[in-house]
N, C-alpha and C. Protein backbone atom coordinates (compact mmCIF):
# COMPACT_ATOMS: atom_id res chain seq x y z
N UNK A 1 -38.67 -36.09 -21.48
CA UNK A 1 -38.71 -34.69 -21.85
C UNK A 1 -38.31 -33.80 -20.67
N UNK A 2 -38.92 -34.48 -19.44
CA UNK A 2 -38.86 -33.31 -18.47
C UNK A 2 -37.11 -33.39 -18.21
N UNK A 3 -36.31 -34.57 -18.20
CA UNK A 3 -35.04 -34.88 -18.01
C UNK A 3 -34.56 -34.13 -19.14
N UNK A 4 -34.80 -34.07 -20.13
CA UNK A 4 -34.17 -33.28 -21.22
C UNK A 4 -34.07 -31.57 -20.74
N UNK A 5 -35.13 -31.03 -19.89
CA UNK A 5 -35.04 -29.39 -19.84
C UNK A 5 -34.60 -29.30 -18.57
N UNK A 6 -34.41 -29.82 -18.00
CA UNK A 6 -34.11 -30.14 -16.78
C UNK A 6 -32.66 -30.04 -16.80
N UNK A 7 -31.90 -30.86 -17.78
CA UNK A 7 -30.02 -30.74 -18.57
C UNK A 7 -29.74 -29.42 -19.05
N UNK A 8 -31.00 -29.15 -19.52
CA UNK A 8 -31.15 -28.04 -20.73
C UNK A 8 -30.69 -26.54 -19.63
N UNK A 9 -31.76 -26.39 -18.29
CA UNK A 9 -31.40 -25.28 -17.39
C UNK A 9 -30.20 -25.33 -16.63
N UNK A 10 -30.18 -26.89 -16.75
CA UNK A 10 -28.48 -26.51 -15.20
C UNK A 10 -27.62 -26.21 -16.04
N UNK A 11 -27.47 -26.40 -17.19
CA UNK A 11 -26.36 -26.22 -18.58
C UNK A 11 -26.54 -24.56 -18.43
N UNK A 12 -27.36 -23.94 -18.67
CA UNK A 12 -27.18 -22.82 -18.82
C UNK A 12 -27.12 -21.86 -17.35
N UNK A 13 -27.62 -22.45 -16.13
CA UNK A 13 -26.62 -21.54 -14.58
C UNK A 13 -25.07 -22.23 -15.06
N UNK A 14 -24.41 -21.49 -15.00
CA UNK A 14 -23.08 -22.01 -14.78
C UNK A 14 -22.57 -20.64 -13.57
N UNK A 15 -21.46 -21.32 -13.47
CA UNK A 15 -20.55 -19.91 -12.63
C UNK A 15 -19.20 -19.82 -13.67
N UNK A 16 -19.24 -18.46 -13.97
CA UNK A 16 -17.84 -18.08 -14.88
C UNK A 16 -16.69 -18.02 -14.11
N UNK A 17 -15.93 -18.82 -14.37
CA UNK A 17 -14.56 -18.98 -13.86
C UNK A 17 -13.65 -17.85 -14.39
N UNK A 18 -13.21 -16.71 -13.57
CA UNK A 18 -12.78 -15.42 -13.90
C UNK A 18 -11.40 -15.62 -13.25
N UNK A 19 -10.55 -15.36 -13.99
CA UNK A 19 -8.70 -15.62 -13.53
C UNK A 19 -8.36 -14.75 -12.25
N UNK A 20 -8.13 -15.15 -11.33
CA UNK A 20 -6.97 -14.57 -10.24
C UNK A 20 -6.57 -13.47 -10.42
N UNK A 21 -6.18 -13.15 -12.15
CA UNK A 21 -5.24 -11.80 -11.83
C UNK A 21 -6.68 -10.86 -12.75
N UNK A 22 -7.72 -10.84 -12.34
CA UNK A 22 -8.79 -10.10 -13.02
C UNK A 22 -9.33 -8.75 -11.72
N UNK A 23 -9.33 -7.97 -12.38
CA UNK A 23 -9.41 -6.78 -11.70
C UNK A 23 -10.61 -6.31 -11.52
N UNK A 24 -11.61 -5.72 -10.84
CA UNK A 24 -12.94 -5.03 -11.24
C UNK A 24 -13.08 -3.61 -11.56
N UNK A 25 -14.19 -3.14 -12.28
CA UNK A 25 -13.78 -1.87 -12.56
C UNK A 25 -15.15 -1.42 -12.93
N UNK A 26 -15.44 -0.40 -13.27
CA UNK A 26 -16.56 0.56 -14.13
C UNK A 26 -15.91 0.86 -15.41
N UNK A 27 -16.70 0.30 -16.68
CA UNK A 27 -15.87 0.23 -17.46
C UNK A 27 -16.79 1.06 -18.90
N UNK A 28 -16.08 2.09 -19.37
CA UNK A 28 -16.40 2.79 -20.46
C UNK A 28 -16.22 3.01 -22.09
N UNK A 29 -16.63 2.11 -23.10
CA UNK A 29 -16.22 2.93 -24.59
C UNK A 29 -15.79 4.12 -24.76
N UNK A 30 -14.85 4.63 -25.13
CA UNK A 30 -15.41 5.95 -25.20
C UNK A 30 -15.25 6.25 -26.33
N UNK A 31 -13.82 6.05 -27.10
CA UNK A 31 -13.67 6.17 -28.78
C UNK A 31 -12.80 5.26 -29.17
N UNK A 32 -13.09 4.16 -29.24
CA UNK A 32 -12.65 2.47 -29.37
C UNK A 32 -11.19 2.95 -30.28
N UNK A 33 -10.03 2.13 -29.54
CA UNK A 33 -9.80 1.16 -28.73
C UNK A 33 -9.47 1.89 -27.22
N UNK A 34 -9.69 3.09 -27.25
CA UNK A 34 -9.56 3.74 -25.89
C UNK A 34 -11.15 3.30 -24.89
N UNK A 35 -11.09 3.22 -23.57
CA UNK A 35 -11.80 3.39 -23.01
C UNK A 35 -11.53 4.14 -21.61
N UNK A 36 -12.21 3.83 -20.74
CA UNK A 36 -12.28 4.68 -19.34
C UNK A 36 -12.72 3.31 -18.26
N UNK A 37 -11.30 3.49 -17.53
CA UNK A 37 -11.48 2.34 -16.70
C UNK A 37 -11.71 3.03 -15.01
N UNK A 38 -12.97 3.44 -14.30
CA UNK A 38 -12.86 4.10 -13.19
C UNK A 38 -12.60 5.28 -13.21
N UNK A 39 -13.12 5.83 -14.67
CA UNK A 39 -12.85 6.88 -14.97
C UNK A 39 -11.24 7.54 -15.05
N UNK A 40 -10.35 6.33 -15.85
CA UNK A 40 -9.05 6.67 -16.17
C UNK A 40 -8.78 5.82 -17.63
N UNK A 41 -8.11 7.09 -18.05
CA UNK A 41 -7.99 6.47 -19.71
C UNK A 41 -6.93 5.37 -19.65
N UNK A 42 -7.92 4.58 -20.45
CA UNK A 42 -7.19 3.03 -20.98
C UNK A 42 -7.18 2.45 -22.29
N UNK A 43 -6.86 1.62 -22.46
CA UNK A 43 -6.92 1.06 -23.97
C UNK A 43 -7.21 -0.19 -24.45
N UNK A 44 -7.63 -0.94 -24.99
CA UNK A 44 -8.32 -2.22 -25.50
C UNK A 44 -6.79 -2.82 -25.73
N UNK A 45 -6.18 -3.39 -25.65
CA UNK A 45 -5.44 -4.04 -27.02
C UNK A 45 -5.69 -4.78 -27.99
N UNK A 46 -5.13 -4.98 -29.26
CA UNK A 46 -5.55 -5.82 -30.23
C UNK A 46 -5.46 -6.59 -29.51
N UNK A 47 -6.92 -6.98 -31.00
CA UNK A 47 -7.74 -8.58 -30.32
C UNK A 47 -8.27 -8.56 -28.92
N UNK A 48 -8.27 -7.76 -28.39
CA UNK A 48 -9.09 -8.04 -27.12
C UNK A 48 -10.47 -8.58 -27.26
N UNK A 49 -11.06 -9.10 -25.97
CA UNK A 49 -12.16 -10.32 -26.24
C UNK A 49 -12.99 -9.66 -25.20
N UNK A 50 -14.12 -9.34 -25.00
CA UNK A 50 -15.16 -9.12 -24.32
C UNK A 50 -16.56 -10.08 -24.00
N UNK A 51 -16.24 -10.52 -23.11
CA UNK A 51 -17.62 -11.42 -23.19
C UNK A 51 -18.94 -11.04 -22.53
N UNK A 52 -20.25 -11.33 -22.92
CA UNK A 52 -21.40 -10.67 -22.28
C UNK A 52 -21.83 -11.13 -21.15
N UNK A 53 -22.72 -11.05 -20.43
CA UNK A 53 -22.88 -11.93 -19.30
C UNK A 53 -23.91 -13.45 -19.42
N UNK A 54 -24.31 -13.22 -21.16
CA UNK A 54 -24.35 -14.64 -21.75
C UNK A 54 -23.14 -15.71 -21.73
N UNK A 55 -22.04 -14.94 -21.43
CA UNK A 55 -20.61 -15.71 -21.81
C UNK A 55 -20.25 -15.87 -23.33
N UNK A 56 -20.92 -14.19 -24.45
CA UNK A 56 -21.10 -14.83 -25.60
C UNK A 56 -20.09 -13.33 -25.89
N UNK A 57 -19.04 -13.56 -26.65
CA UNK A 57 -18.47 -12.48 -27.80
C UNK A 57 -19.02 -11.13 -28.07
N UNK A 58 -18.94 -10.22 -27.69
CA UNK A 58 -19.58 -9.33 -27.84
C UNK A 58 -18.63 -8.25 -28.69
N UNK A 59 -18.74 -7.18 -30.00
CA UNK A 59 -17.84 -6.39 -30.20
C UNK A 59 -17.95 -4.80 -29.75
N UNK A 60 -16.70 -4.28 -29.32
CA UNK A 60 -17.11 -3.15 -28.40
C UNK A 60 -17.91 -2.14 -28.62
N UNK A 61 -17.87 -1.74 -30.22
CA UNK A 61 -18.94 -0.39 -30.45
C UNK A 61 -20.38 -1.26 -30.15
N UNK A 62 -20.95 -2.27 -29.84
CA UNK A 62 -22.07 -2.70 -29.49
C UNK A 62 -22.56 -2.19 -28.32
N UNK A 63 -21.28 -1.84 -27.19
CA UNK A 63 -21.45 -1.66 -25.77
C UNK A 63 -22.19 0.42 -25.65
N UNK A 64 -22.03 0.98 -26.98
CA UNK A 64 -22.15 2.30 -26.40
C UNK A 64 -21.03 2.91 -25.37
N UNK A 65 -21.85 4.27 -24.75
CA UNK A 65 -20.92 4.77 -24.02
C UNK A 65 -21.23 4.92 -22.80
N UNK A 66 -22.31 3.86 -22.36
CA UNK A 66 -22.59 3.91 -20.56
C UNK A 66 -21.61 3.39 -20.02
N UNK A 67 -21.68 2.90 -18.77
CA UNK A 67 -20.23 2.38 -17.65
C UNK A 67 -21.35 0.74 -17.77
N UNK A 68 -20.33 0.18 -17.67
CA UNK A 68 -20.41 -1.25 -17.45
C UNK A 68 -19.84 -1.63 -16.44
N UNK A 69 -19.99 -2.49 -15.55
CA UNK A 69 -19.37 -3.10 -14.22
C UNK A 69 -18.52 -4.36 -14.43
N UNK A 70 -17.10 -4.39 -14.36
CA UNK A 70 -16.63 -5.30 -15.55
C UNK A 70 -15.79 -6.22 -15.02
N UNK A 71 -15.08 -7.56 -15.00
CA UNK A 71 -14.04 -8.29 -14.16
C UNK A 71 -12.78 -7.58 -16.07
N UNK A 72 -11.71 -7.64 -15.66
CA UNK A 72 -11.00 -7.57 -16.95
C UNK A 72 -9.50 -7.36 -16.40
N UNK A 73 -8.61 -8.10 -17.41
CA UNK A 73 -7.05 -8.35 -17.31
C UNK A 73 -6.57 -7.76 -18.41
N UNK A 74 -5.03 -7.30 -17.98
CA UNK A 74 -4.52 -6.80 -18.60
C UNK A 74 -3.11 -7.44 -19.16
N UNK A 75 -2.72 -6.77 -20.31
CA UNK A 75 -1.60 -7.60 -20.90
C UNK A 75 0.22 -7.07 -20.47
N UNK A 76 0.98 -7.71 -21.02
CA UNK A 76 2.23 -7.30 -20.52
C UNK A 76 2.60 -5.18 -20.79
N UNK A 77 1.63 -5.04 -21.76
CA UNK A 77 1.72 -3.68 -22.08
C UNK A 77 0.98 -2.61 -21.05
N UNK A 78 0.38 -3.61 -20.74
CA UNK A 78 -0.24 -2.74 -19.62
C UNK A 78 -2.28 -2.45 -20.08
N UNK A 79 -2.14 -2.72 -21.73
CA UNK A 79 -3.66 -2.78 -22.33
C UNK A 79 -4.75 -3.96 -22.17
N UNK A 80 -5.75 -3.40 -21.60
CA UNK A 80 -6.72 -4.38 -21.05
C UNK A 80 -6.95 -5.49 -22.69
N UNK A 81 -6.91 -7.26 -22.18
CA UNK A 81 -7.08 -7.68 -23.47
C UNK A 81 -8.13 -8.80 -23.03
N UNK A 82 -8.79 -8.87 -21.83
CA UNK A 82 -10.15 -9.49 -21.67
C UNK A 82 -11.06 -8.70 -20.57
N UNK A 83 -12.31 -8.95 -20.73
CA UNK A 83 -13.08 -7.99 -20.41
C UNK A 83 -14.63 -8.81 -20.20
N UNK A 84 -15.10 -9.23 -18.85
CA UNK A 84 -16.05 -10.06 -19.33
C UNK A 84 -17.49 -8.95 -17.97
N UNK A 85 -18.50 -8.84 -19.16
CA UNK A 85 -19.59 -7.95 -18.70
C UNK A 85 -20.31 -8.88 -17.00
N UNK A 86 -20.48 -8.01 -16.17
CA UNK A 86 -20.83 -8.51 -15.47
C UNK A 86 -22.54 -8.37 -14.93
N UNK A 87 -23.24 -9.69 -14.74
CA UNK A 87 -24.85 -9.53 -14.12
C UNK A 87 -24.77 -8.68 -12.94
N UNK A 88 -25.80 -8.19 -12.39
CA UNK A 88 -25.67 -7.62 -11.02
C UNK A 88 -25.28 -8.95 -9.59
N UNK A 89 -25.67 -9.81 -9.85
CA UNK A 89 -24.69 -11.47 -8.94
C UNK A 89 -23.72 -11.52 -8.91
N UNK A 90 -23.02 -11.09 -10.37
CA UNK A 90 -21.65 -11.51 -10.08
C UNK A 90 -21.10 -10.45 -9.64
N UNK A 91 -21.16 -8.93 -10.45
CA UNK A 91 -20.99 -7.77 -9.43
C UNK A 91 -21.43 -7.84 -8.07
N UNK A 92 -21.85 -8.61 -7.27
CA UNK A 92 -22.21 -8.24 -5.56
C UNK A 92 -21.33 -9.38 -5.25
N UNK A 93 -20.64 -10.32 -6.04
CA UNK A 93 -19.45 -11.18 -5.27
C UNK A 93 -18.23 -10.69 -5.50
N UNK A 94 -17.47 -10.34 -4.13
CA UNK A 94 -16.25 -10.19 -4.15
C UNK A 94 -15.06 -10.94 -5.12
N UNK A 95 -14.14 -9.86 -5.44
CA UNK A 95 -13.08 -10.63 -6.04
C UNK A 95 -12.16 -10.93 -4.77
N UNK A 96 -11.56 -12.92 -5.21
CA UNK A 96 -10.59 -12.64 -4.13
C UNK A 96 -9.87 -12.39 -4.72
N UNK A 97 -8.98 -11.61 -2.82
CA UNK A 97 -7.94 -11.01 -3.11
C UNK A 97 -7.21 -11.57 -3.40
N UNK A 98 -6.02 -11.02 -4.43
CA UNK A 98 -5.00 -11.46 -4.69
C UNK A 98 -3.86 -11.79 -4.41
N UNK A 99 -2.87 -12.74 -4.56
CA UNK A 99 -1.92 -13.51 -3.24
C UNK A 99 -0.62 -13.06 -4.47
N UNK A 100 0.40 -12.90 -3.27
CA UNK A 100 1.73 -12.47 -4.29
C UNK A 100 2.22 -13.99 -3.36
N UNK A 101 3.22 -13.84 -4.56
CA UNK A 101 4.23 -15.11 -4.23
C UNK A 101 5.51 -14.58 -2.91
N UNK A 102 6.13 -15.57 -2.41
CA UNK A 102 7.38 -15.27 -1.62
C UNK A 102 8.14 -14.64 -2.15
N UNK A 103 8.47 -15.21 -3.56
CA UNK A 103 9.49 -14.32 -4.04
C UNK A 103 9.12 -12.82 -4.47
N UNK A 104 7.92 -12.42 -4.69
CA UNK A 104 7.69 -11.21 -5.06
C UNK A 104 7.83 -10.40 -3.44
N UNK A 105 7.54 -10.89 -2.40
CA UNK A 105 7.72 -10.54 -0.93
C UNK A 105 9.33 -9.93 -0.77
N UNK A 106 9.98 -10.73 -1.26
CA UNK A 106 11.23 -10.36 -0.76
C UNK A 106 12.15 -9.11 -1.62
């Protein structure tokens, strides 16, 4: 039993593996699919995915209209299309910075 809760807690610490090109931000509803990213208007795109800091689906009018502290990427349009809520842990770890390629150098 005790081996069973024991699987049961390390299963649930995990560390969320958040993509390279994920940005941080203060992040706002304000009249869905618009929001306020740092206090600059932005937009959801369809289908965008928000996850909680359960790592669970969340849909945006759930979030209200406080600021959330957020990792989130954006699509070729430029509209944010993932968005994952952050604990106060993962907000106090830095994002690394981001590395451009050679060819973008030249």
């Amino acid at each position: 039993m005790l081996a069973l809760t024991l699987t049961t807690l390390s299963a649930l610490a995990f560390d969320r593996p958040f993509p390279t090109s994920a940005s941080r931000a203060s992040l706002v509803i304000t009249d869905y699919p618009q929001v306020q990213v740092d206090g600059k208007l932005a937009r959801l795109s369809q289908g965008a995915r928000i996850w909680s800091t359960d790592n669970l689906t969340v849909i945006p009018n759930t979030l209200g209209n406080s600021a959330h502290i957020v990792n989130y990427t954006t699509n070729l349009d430029g509209a944010i299309d993932r968005v994952w809520l952050l604990s106060p842990a993962e907000a106090a770890v830095r994002l690394p910075a981001k590395t451009t390629t050679s060819s973008q150098n030249q």
